[in-house]
C-alpha atoms as a PDB file:
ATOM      1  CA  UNK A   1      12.420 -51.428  14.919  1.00  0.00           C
ATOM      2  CA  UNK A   2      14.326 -48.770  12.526  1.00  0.00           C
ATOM      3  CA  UNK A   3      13.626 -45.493  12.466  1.00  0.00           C
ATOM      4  CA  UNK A   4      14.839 -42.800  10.105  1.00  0.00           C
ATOM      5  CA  UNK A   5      18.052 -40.437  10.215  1.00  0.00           C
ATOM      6  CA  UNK A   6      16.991 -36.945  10.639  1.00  0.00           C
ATOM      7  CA  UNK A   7      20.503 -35.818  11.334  1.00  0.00           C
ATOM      8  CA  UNK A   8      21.196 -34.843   7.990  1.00  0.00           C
ATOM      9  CA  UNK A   9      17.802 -32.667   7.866  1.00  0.00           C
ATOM     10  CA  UNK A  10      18.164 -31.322  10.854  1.00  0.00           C
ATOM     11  CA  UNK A  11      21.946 -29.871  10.249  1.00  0.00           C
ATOM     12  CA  UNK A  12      20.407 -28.516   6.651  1.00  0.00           C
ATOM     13  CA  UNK A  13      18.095 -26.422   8.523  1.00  0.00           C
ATOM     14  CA  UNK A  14      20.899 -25.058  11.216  1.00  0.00           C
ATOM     15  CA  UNK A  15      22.840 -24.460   7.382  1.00  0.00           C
ATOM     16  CA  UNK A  16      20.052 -22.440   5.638  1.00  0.00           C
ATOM     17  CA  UNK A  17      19.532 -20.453   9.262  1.00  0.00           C
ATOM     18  CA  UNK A  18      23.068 -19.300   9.838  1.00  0.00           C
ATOM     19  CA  UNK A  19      23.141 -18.419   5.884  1.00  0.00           C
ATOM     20  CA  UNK A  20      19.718 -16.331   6.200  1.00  0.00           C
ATOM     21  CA  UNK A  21      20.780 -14.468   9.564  1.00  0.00           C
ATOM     22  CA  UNK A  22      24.162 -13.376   7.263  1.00  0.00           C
ATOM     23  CA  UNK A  23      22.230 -12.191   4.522  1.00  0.00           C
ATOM     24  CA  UNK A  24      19.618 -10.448   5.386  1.00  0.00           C
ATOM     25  CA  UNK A  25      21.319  -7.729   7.747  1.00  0.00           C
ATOM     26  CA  UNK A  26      23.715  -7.089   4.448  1.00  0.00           C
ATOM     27  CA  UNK A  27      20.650  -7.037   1.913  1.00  0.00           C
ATOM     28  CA  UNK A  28      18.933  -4.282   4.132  1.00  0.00           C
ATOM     29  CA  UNK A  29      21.956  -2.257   4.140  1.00  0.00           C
ATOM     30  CA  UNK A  30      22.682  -2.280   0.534  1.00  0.00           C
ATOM     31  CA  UNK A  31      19.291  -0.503  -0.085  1.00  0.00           C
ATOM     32  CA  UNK A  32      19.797   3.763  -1.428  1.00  0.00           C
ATOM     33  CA  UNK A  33      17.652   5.282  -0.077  1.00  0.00           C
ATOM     34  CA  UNK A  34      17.183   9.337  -0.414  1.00  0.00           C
ATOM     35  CA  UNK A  35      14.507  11.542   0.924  1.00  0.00           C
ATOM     36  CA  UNK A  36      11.641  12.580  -0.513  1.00  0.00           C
ATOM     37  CA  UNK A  37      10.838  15.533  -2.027  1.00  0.00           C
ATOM     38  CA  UNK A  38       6.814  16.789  -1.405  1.00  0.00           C
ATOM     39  CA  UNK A  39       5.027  19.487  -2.829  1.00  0.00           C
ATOM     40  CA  UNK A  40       4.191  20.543   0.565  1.00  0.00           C
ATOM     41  CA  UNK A  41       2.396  24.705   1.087  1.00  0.00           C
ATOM     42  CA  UNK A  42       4.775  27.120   2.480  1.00  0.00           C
ATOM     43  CA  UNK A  43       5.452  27.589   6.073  1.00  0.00           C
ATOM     44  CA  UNK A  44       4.315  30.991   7.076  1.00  0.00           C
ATOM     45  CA  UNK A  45       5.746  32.870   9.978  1.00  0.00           C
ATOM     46  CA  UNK A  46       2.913  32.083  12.216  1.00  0.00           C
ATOM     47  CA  UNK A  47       4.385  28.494  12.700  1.00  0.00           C
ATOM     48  CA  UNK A  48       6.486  27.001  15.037  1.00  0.00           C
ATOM     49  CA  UNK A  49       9.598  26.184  13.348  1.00  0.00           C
ATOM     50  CA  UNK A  50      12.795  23.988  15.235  1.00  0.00           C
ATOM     51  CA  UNK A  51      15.574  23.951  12.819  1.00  0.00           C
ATOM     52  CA  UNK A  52      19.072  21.384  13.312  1.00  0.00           C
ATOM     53  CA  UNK A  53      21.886  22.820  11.235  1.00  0.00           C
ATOM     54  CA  UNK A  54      24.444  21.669   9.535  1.00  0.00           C
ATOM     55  CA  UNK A  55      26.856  22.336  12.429  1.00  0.00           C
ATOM     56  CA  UNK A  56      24.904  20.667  14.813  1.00  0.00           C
ATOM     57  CA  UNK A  57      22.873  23.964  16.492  1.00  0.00           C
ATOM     58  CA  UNK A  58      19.324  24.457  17.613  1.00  0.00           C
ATOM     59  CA  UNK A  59      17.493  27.033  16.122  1.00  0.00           C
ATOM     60  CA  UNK A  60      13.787  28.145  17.438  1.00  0.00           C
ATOM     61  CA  UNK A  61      12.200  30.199  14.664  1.00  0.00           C
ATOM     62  CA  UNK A  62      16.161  31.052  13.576  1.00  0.00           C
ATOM     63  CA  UNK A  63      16.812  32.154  17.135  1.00  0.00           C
ATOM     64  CA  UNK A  64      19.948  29.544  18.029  1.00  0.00           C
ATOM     65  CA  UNK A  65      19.743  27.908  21.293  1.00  0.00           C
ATOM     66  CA  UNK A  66      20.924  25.134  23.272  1.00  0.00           C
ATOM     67  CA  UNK A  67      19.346  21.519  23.653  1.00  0.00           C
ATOM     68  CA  UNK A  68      17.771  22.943  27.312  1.00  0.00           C
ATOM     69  CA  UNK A  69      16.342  26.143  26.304  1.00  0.00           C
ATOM     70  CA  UNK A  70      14.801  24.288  23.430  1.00  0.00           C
ATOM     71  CA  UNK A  71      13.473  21.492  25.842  1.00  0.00           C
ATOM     72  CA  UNK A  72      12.237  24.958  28.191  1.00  0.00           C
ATOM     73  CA  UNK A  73      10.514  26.411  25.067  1.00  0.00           C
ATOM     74  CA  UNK A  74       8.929  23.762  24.266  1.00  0.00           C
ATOM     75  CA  UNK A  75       7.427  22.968  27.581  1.00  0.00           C
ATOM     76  CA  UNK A  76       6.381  26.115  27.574  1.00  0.00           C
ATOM     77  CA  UNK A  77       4.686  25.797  24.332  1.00  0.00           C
ATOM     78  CA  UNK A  78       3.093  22.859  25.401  1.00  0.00           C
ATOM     79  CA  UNK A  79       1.663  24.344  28.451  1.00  0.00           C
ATOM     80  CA  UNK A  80       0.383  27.502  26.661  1.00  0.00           C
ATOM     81  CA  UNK A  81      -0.726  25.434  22.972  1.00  0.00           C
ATOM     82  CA  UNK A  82      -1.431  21.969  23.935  1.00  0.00           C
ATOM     83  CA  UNK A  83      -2.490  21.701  19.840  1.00  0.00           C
ATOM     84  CA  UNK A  84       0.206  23.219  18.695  1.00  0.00           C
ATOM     85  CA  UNK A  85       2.205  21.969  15.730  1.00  0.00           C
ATOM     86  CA  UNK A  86       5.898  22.331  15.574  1.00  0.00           C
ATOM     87  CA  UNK A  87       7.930  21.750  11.653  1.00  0.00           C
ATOM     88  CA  UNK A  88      11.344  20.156  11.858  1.00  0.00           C
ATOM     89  CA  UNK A  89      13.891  21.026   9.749  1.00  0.00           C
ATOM     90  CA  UNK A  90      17.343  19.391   9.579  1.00  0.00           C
ATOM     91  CA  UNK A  91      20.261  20.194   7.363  1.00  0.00           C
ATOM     92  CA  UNK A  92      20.517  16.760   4.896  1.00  0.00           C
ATOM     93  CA  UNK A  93      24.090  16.445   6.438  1.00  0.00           C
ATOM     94  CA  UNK A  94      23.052  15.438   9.862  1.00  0.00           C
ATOM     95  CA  UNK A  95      22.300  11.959  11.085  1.00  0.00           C
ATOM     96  CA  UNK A  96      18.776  10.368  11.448  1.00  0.00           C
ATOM     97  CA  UNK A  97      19.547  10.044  15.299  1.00  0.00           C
ATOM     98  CA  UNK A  98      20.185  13.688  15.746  1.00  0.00           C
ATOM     99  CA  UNK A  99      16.554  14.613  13.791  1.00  0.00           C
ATOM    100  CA  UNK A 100      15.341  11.153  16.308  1.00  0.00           C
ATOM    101  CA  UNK A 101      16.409  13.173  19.194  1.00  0.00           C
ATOM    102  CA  UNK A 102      14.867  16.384  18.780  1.00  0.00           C
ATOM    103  CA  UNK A 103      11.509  14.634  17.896  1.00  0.00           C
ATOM    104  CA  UNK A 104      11.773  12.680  21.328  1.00  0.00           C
ATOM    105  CA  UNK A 105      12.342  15.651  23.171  1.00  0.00           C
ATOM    106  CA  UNK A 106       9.255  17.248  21.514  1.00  0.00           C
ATOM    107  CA  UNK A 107       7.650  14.225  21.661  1.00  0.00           C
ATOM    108  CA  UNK A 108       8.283  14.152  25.823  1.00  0.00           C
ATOM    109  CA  UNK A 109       6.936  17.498  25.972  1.00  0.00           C
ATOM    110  CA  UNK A 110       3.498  16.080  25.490  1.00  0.00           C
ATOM    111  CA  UNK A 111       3.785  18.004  21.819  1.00  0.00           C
ATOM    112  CA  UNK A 112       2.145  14.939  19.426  1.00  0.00           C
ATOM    113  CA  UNK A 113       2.018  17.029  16.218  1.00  0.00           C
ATOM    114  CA  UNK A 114       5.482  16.922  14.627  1.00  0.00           C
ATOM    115  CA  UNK A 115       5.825  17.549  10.638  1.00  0.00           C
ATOM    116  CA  UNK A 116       9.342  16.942   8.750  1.00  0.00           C
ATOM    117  CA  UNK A 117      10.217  19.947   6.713  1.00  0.00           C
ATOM    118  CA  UNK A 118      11.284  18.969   2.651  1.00  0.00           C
ATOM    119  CA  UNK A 119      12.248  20.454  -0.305  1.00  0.00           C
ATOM    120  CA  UNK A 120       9.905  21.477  -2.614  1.00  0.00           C
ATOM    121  CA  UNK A 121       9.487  18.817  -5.764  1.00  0.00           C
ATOM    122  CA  UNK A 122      11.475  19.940  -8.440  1.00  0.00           C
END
């Protein structure tokens, strides 16, 4: 009774595994990618605005403050608007887990309406 060799099809697959779990991690990285600019109407004073600069410091409506005191405003905010809508700005300089961070902490709040601040289309 013969049967047939699947050895050699069997270390093609292991092959063509190893080289797609090398490429692809270096194909998603190679991607530019730049922010978007949105013709978006002006925020007016009435809003809530939480602002990251480029040295790293919270700023509620351009009043700095630290990480807590923003976490105390907005729990306040939350408990006194539970619509309310907050607009985060970050300088372009700071990291996407810095902006991640802020939105969690509005996010744990119980604040669900969060909208990203841009440039204006050019």
């Amino acid at each position: 009774m013969s049967r047939p060799d699947i050895t050699p099809l069997v270390d093609l697959t292991f092959i063509l595994l190893i080289v797609f779990m090398i490429t692809a991690p270096v194909l998603e990285n190679a991607m530019d990618v730049k922010a978007p600019a949105l013709n978006n109407p002006r925020i007016t004073e009435s809003h809530t605005v939480i602002s990251i600069t480029a040295a790293g410091e919270y700023r509620w409506n351009g009043e700095m403050l630290s990480l807590a005191a923003l976490q105390a405003q907005l729990t306040q905010l939350a408990e006194t608007t539970p619509a309310a809508v907050i607009y985060l700005r970050a300088d372009s300089v700071r990291q996407y887990g810095d902006v991640m961070a802020v939105m969690r902490l509005i996010r744990s709040t119980g604040i669900t309406e969060v909208s990203l601040v841009t440039l204006p289309e050019s």
